[in-house]
C-alpha atoms as a PDB file:
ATOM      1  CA  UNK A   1       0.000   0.000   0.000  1.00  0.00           C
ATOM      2  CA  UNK A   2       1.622   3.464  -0.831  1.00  0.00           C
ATOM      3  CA  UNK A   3       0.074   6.465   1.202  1.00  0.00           C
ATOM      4  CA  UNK A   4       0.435  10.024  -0.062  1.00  0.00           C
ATOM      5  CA  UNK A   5       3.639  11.965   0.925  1.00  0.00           C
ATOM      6  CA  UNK A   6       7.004  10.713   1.123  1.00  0.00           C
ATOM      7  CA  UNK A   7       7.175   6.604   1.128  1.00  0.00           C
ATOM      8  CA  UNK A   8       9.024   5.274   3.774  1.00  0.00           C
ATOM      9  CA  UNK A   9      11.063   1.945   3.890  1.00  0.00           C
ATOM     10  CA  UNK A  10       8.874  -0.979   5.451  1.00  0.00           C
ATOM     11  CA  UNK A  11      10.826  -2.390   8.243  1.00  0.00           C
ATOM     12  CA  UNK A  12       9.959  -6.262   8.331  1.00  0.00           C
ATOM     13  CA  UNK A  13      11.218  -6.489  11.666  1.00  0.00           C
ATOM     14  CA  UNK A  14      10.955  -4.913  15.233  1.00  0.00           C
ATOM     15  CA  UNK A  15      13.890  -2.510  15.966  1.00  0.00           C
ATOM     16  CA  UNK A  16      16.180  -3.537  18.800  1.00  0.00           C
ATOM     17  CA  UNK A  17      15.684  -1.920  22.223  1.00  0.00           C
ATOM     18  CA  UNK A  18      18.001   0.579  23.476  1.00  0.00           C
ATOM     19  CA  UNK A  19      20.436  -0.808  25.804  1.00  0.00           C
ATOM     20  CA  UNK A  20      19.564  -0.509  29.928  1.00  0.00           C
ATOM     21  CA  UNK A  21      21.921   1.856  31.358  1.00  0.00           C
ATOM     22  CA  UNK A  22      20.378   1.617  34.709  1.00  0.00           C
ATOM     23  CA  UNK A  23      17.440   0.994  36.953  1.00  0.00           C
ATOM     24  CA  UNK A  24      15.866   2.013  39.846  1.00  0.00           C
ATOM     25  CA  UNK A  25      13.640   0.230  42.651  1.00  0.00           C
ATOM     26  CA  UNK A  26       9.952   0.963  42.862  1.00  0.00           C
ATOM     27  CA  UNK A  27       8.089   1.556  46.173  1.00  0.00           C
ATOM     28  CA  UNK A  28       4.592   1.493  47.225  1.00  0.00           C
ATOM     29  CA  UNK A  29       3.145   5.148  47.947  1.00  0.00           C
ATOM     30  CA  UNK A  30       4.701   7.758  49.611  1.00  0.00           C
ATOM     31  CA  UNK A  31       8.293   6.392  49.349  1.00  0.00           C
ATOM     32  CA  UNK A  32      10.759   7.403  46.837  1.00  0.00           C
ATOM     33  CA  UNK A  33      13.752   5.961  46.162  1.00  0.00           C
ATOM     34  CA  UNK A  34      16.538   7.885  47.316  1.00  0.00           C
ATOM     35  CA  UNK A  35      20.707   6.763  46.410  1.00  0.00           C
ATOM     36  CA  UNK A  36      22.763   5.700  49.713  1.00  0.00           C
ATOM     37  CA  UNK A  37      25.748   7.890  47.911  1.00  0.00           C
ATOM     38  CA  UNK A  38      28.161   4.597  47.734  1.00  0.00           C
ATOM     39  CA  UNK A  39      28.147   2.069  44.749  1.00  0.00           C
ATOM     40  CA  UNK A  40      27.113   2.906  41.474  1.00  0.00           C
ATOM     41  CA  UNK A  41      23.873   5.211  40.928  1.00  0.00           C
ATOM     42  CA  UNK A  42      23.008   2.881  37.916  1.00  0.00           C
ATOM     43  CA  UNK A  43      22.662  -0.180  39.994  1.00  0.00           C
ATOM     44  CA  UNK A  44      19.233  -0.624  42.063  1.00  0.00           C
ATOM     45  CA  UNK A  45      20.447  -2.055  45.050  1.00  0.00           C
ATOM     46  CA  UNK A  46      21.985   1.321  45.981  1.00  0.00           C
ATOM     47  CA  UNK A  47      18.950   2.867  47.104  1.00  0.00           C
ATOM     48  CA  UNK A  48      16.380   2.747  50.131  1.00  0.00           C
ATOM     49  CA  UNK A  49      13.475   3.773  50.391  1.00  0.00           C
ATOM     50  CA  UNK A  50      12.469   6.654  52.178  1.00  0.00           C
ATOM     51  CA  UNK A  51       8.769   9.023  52.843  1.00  0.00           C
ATOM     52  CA  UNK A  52       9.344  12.738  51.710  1.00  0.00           C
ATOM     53  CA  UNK A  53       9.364  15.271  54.604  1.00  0.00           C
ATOM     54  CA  UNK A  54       6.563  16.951  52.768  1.00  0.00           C
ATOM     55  CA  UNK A  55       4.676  13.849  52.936  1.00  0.00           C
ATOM     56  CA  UNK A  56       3.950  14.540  57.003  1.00  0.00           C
ATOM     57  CA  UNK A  57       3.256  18.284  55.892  1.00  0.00           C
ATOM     58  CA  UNK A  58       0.593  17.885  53.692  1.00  0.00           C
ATOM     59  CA  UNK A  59      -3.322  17.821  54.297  1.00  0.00           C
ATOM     60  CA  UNK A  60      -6.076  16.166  52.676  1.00  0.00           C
ATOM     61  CA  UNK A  61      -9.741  16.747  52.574  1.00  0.00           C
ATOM     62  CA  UNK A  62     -12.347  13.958  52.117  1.00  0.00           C
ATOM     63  CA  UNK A  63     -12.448  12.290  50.082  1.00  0.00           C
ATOM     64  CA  UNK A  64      -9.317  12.455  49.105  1.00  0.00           C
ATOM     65  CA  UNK A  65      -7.754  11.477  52.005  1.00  0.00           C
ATOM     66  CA  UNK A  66      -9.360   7.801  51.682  1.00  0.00           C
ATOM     67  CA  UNK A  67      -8.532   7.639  47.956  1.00  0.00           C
ATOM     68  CA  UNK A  68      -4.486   9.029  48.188  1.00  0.00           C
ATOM     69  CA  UNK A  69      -3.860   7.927  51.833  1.00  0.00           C
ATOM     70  CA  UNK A  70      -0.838   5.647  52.968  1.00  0.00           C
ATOM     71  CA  UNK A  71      -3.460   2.668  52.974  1.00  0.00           C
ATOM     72  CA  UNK A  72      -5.059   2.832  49.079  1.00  0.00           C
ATOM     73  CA  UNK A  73      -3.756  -0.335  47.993  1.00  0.00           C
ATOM     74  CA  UNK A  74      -7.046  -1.394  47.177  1.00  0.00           C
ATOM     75  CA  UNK A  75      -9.281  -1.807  44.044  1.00  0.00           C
ATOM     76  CA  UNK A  76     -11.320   0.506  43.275  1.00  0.00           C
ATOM     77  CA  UNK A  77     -14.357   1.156  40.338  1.00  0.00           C
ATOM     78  CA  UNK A  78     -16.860   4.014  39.333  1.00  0.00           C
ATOM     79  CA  UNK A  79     -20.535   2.984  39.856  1.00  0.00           C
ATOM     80  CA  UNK A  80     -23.328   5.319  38.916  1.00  0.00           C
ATOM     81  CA  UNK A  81     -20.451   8.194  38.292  1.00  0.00           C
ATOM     82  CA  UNK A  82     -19.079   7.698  42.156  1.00  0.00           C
ATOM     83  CA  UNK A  83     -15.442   6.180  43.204  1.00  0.00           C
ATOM     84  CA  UNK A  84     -15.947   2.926  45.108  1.00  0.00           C
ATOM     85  CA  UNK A  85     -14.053   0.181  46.641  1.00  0.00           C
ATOM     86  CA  UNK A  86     -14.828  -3.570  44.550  1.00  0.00           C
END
């Protein structure tokens, strides 16, 4: 099929993925990762987790506060336009 403009190559075959250069750890909500400043920075097992000092500052309203909380691991779904827990 030839499309109108400038015809591009096909490519037959997926392109290769960039090479990983580094990774970082995830953690559950509010912690960040933060480096211990020895090691490598591009290896994961130099950080810890840690809870943002803003974190304790800050104030939530209902119902916020039940949906963004430390404890909203949960699952959640909208019935009749409202946020509920399953």
């Amino acid at each position: 099929m030839q499309f109108h403009g400038i015809q591009k190559p096909s490519i037959p075959f997926a392109v290769v993925a960039a090479k990983v250069v580094y990774t970082r750890p995830v953690f559950p909500y509010p912690y960040i990762d933060k480096n211990n400043g020895i090691g490598d920075i591009r290896a994961p097992e130099n950080y810890r987790a840690i809870k943002p000092e803003a974190y304790d500052r800050m104030h939530l309203d209902s119902p916020n506060r039940s949906v963004l909380g430390p404890d909203n691991q949960k699952n959640y779904t909208v019935k009749s336009g409202q946020l509920t827990l399953i």
